[in-house]
PDB file of N, CA and C in Angstrom:
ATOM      1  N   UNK A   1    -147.602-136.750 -72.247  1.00  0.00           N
ATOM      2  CA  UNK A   1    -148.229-137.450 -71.150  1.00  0.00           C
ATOM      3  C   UNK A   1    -147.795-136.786 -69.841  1.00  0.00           C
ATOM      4  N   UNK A   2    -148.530-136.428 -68.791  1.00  0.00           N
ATOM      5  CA  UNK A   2    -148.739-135.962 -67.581  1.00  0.00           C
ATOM      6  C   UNK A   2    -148.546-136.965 -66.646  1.00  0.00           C
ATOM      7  N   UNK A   3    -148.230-136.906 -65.418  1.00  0.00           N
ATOM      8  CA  UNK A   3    -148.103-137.709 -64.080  1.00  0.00           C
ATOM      9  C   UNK A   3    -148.044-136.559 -63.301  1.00  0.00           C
ATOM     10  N   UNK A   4    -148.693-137.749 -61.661  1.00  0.00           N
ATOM     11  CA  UNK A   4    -149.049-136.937 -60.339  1.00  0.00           C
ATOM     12  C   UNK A   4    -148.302-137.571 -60.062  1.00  0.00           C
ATOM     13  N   UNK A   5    -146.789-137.077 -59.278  1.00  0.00           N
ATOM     14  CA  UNK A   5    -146.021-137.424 -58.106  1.00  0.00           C
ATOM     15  C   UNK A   5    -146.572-136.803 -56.399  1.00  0.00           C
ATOM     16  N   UNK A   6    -146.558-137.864 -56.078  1.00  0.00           N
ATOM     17  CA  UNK A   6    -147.054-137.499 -54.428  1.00  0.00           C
ATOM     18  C   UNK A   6    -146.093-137.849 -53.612  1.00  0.00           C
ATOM     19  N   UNK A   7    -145.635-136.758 -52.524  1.00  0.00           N
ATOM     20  CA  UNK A   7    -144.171-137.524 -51.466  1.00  0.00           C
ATOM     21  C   UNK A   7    -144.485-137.308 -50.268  1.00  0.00           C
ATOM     22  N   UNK A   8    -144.280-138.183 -49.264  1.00  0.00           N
ATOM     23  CA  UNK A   8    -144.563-137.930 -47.691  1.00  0.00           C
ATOM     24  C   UNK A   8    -143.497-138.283 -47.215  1.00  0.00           C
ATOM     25  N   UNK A   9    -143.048-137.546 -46.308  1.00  0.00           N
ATOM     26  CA  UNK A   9    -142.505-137.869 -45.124  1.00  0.00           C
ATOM     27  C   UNK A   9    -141.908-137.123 -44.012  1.00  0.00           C
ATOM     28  N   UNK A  10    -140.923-137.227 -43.216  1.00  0.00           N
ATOM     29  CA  UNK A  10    -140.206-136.568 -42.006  1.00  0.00           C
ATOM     30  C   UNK A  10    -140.223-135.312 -42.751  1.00  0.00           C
ATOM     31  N   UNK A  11    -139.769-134.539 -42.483  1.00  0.00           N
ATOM     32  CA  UNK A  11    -139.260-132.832 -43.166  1.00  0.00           C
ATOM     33  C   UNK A  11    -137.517-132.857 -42.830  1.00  0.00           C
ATOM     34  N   UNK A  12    -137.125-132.683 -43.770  1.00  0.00           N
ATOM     35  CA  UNK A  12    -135.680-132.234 -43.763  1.00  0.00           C
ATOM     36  C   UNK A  12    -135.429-131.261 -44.799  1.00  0.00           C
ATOM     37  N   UNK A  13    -134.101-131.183 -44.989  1.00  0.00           N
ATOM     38  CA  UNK A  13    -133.812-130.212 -45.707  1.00  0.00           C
ATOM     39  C   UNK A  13    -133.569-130.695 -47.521  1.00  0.00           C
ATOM     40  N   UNK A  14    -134.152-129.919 -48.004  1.00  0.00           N
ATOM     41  CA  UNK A  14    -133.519-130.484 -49.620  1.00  0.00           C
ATOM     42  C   UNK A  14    -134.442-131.252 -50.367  1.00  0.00           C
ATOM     43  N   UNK A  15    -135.766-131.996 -49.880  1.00  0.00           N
ATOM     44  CA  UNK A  15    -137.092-132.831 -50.582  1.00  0.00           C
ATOM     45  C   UNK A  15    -136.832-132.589 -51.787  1.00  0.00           C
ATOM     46  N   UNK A  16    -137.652-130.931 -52.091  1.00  0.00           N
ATOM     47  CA  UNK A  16    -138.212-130.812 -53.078  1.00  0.00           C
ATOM     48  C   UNK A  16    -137.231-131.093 -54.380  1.00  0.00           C
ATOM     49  N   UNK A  17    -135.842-130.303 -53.638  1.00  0.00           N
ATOM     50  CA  UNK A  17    -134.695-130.212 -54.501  1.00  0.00           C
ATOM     51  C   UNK A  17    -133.960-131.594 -55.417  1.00  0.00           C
ATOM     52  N   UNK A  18    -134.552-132.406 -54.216  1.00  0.00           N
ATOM     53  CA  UNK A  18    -133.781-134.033 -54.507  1.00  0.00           C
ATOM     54  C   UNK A  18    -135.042-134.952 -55.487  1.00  0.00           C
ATOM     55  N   UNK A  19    -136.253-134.495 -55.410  1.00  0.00           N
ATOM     56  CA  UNK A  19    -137.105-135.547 -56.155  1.00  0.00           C
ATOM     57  C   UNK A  19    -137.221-134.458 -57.329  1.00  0.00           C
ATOM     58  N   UNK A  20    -136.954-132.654 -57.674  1.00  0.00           N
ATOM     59  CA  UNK A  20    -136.778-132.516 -58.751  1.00  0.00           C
ATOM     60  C   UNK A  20    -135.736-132.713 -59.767  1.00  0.00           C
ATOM     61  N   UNK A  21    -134.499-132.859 -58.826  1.00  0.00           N
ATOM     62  CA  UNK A  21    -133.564-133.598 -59.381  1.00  0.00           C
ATOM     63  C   UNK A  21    -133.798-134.881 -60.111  1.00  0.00           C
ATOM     64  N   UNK A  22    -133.675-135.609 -59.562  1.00  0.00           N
ATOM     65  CA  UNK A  22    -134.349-136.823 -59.662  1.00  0.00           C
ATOM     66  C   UNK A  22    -135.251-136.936 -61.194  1.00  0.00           C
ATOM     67  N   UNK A  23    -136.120-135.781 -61.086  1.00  0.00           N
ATOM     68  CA  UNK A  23    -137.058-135.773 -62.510  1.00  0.00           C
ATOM     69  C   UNK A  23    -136.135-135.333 -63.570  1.00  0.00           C
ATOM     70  N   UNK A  24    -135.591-133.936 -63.511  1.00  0.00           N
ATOM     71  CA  UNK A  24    -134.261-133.242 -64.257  1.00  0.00           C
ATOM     72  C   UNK A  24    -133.664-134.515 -64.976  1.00  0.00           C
ATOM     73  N   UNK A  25    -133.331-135.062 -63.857  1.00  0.00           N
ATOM     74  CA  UNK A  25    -131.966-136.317 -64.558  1.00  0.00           C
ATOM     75  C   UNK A  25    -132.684-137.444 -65.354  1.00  0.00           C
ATOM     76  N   UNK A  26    -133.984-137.561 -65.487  1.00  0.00           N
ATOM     77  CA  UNK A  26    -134.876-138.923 -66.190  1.00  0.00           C
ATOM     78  C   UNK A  26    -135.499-137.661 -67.549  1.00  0.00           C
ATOM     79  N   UNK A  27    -135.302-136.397 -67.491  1.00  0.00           N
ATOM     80  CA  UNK A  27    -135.996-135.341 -68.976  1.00  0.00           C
ATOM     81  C   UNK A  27    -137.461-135.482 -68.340  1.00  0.00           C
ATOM     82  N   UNK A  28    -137.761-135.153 -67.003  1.00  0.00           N
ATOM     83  CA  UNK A  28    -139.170-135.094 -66.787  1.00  0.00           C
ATOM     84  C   UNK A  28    -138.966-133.657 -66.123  1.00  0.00           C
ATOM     85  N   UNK A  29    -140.392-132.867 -66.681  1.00  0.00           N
ATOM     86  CA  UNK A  29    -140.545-131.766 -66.200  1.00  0.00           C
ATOM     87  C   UNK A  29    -141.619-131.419 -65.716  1.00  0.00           C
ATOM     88  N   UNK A  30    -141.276-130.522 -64.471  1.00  0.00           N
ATOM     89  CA  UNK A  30    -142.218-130.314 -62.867  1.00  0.00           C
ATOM     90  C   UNK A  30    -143.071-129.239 -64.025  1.00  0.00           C
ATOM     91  N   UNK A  31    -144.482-129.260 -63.869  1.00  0.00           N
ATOM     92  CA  UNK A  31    -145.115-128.489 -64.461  1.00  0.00           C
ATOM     93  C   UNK A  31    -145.878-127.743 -63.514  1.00  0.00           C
ATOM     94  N   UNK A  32    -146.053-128.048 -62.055  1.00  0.00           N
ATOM     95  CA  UNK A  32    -146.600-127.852 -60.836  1.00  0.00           C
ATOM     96  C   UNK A  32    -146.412-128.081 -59.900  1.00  0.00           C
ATOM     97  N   UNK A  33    -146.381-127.545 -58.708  1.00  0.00           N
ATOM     98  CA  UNK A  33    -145.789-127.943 -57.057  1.00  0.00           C
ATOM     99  C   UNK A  33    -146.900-127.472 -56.457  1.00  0.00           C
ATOM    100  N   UNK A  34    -147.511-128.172 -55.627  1.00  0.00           N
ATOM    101  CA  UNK A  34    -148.091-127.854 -53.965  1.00  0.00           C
ATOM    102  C   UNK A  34    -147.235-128.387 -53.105  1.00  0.00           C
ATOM    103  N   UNK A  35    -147.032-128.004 -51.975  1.00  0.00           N
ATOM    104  CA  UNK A  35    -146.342-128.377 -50.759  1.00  0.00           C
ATOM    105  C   UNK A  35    -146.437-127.884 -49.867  1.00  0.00           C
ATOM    106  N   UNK A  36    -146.650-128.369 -48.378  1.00  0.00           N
ATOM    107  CA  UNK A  36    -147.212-128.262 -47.270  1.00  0.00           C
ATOM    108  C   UNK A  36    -146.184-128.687 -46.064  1.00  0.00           C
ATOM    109  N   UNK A  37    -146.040-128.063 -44.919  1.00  0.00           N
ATOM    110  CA  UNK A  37    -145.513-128.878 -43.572  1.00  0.00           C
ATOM    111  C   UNK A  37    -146.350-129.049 -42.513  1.00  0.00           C
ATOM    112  N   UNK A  38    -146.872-130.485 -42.507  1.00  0.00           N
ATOM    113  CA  UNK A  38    -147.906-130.276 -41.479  1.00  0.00           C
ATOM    114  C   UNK A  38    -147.456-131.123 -40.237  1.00  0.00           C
ATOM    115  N   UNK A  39    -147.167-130.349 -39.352  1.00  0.00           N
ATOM    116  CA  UNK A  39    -146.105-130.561 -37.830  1.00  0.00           C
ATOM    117  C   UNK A  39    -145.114-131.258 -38.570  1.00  0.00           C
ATOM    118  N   UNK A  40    -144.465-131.912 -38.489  1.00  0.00           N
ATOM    119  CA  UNK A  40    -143.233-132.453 -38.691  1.00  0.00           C
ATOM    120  C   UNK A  40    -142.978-133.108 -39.841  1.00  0.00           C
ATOM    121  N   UNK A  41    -144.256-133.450 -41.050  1.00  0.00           N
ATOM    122  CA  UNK A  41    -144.382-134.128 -41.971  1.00  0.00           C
ATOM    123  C   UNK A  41    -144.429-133.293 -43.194  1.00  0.00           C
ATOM    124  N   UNK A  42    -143.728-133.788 -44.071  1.00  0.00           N
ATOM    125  CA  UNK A  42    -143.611-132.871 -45.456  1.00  0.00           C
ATOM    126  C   UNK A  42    -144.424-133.543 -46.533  1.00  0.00           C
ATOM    127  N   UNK A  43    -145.011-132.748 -47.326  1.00  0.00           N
ATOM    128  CA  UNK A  43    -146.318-132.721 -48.019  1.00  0.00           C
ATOM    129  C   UNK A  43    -146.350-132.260 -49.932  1.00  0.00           C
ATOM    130  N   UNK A  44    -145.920-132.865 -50.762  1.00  0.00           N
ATOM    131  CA  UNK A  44    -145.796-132.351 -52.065  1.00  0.00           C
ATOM    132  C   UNK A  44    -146.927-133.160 -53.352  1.00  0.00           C
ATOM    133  N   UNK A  45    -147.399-132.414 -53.760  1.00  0.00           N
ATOM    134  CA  UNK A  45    -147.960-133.273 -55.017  1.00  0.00           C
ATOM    135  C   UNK A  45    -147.326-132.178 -56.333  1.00  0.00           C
ATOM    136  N   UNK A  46    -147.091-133.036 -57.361  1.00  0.00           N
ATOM    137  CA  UNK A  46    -146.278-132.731 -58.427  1.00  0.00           C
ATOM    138  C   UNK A  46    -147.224-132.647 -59.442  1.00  0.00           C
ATOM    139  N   UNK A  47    -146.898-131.963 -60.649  1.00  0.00           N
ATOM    140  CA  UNK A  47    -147.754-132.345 -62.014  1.00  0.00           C
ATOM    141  C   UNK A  47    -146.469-132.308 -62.747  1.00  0.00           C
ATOM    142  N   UNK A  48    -146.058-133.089 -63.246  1.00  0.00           N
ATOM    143  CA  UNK A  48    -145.389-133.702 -64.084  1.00  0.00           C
ATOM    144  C   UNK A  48    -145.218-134.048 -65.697  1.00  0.00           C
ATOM    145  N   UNK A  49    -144.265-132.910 -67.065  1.00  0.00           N
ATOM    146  CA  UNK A  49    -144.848-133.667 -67.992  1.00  0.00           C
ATOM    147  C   UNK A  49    -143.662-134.998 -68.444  1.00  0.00           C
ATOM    148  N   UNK A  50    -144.186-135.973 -68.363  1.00  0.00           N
ATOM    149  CA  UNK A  50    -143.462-137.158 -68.733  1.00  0.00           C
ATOM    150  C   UNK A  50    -142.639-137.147 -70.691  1.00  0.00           C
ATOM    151  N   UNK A  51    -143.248-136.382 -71.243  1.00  0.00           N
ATOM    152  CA  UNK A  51    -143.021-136.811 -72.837  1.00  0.00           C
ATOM    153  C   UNK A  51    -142.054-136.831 -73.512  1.00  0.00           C
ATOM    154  N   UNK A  52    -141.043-136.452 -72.537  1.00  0.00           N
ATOM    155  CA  UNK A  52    -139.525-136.187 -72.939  1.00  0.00           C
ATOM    156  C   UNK A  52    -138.639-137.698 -72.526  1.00  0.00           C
ATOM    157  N   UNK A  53    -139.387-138.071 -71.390  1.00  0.00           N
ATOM    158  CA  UNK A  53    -138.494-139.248 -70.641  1.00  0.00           C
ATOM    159  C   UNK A  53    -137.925-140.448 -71.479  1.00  0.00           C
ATOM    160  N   UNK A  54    -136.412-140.621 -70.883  1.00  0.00           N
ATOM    161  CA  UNK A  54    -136.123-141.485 -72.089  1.00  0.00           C
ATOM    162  C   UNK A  54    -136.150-143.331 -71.335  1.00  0.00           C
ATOM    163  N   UNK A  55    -136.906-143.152 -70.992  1.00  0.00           N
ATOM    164  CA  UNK A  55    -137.133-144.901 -69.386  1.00  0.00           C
ATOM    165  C   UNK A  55    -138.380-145.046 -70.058  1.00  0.00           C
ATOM    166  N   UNK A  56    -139.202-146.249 -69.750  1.00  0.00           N
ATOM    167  CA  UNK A  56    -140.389-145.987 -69.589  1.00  0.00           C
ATOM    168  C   UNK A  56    -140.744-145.896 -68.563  1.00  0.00           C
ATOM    169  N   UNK A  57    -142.574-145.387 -68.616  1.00  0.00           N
ATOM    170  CA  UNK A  57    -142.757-145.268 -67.222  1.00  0.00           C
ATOM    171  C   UNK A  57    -142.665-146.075 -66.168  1.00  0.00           C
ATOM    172  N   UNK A  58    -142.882-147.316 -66.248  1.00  0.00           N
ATOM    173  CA  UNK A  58    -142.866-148.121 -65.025  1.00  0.00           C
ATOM    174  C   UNK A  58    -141.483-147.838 -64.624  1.00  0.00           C
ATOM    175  N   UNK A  59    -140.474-147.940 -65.125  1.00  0.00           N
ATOM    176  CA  UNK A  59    -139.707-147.884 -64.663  1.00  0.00           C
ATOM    177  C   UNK A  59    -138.676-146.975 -63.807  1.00  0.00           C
ATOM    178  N   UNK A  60    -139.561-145.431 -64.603  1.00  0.00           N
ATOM    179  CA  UNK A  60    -139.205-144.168 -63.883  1.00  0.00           C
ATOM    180  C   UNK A  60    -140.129-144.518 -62.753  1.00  0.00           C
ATOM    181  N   UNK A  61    -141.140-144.536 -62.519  1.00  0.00           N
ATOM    182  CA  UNK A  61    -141.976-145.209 -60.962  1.00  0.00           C
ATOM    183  C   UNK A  61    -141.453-145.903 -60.403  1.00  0.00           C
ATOM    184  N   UNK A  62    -140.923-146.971 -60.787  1.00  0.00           N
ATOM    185  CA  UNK A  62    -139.850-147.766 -60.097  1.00  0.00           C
ATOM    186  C   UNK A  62    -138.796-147.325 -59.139  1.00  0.00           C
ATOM    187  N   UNK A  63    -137.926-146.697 -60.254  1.00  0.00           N
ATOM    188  CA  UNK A  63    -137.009-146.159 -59.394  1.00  0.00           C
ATOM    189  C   UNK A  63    -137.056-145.242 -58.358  1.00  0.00           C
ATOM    190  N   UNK A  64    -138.322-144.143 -58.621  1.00  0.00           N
ATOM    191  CA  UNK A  64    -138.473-143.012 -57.895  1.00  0.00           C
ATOM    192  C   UNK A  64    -139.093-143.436 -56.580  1.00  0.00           C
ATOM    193  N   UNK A  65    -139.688-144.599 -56.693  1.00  0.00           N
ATOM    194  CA  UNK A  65    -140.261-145.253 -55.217  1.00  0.00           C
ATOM    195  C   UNK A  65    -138.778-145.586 -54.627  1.00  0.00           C
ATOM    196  N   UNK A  66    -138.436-146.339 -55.263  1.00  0.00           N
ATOM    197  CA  UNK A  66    -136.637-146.837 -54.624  1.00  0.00           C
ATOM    198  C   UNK A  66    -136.128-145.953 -54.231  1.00  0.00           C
ATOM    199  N   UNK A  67    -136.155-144.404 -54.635  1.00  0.00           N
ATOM    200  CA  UNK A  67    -135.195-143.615 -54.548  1.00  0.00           C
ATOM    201  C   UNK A  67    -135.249-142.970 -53.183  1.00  0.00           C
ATOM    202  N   UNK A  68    -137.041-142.662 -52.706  1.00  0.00           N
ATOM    203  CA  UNK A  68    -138.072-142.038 -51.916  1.00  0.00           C
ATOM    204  C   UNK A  68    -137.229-143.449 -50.238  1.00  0.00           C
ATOM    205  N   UNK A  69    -137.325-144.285 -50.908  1.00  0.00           N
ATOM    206  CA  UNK A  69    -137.195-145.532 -49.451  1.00  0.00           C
ATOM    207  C   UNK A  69    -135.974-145.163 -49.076  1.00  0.00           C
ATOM    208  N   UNK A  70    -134.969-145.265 -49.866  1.00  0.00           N
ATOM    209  CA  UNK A  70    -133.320-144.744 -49.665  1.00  0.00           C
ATOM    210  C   UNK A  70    -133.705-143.546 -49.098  1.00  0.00           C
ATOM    211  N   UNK A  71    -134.560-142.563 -49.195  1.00  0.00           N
ATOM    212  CA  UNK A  71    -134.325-141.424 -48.462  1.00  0.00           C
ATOM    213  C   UNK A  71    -135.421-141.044 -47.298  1.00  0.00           C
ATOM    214  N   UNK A  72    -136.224-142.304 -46.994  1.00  0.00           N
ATOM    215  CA  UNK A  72    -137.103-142.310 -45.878  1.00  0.00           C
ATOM    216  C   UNK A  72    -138.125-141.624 -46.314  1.00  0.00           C
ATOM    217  N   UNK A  73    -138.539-141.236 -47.578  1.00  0.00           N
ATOM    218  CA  UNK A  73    -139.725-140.930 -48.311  1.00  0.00           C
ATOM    219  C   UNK A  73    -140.616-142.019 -48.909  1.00  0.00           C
ATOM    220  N   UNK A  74    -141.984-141.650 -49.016  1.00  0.00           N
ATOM    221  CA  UNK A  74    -142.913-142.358 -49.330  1.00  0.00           C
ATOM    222  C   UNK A  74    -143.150-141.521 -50.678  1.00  0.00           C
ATOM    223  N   UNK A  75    -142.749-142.151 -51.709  1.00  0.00           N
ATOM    224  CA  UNK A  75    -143.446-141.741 -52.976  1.00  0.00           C
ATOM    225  C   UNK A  75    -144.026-142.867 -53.934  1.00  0.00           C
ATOM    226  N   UNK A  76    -144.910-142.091 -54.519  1.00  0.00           N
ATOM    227  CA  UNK A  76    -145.746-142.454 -55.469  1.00  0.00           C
ATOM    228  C   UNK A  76    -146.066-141.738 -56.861  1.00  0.00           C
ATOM    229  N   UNK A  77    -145.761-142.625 -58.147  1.00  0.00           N
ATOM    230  CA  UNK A  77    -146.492-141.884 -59.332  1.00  0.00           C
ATOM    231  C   UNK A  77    -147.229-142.299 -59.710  1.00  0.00           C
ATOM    232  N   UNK A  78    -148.095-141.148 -60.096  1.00  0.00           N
ATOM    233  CA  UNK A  78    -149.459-142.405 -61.350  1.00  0.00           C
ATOM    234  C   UNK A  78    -149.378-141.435 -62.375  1.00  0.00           C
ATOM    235  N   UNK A  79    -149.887-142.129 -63.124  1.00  0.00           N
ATOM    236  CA  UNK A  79    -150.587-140.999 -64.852  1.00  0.00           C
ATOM    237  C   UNK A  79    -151.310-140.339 -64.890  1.00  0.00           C
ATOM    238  N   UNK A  80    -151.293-138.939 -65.373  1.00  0.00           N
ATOM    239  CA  UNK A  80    -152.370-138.484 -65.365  1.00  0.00           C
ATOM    240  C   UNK A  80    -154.030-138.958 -65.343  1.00  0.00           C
ATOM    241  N   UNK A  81    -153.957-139.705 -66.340  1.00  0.00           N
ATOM    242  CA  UNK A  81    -155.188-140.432 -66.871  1.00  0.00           C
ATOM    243  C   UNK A  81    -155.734-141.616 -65.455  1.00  0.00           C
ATOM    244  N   UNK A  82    -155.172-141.970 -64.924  1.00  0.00           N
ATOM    245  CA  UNK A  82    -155.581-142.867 -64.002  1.00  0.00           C
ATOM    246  C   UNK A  82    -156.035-141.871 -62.621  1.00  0.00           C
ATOM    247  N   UNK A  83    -155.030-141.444 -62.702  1.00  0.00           N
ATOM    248  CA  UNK A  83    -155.558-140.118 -61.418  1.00  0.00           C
ATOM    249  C   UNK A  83    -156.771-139.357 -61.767  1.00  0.00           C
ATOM    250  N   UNK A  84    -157.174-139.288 -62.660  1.00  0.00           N
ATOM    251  CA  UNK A  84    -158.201-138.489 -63.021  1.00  0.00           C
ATOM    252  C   UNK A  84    -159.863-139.239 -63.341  1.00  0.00           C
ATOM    253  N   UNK A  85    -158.933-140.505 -63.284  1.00  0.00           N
ATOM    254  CA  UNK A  85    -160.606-141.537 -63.042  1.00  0.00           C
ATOM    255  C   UNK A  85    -160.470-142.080 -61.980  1.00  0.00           C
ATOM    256  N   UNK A  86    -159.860-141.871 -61.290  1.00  0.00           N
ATOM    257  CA  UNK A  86    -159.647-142.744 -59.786  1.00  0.00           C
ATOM    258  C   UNK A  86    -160.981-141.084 -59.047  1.00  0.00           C
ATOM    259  N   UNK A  87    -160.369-139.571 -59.364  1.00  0.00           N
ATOM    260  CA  UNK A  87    -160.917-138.665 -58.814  1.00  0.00           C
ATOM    261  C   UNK A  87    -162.451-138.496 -59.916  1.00  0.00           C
ATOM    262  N   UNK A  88    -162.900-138.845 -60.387  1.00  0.00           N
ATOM    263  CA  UNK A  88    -163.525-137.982 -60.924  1.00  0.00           C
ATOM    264  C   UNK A  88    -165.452-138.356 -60.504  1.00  0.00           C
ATOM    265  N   UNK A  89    -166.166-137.595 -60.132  1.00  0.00           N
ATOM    266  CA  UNK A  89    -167.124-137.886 -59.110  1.00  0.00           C
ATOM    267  C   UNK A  89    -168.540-138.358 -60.093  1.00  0.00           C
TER     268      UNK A  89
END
């Protein structure tokens, strides 16, 4: 199973490093990065494969939103599958 992680916020140093951490330490692996700085705001969407994780998902979402507020980030996960009917035209 796949997930889209999306993160916004201020730009500092270390984002990417701290929400792949973050995946590392739950057995989730970054399968993709975009990332952007647009003026002062930092910009990432993730592809994610979940199938290793030993949480379930809500709860890896859970935390990773919690984790994002503790660090003045706005994150969000969804599932592959939902992201892909939410987009699909």
């Amino acid at each position: 199973m796949r997930a889209v992680i999306t993160v916004v916020g201020k730009d500092t140093v270390g984002i990417l490093a701290k929400v792949s951490n973050f995946c590392a330490d739950n057995d989730v692996n970054v399968v993709d990065v975009s990332q952007t700085i647009l003026q002062d705001m930092f910009c990432m969407i993730m592809l994610v494969d979940t199938e290793k994780m030993g949480i379930p998902f809500t709860d890896f979402s859970d935390k990773l939103k919690e984790y994002g507020e503790s660090n003045s980030l706005k994150i969000h996960v969804m599932h592959e599958d939902i992201f892909n009917s939410m987009h699909r035209i």
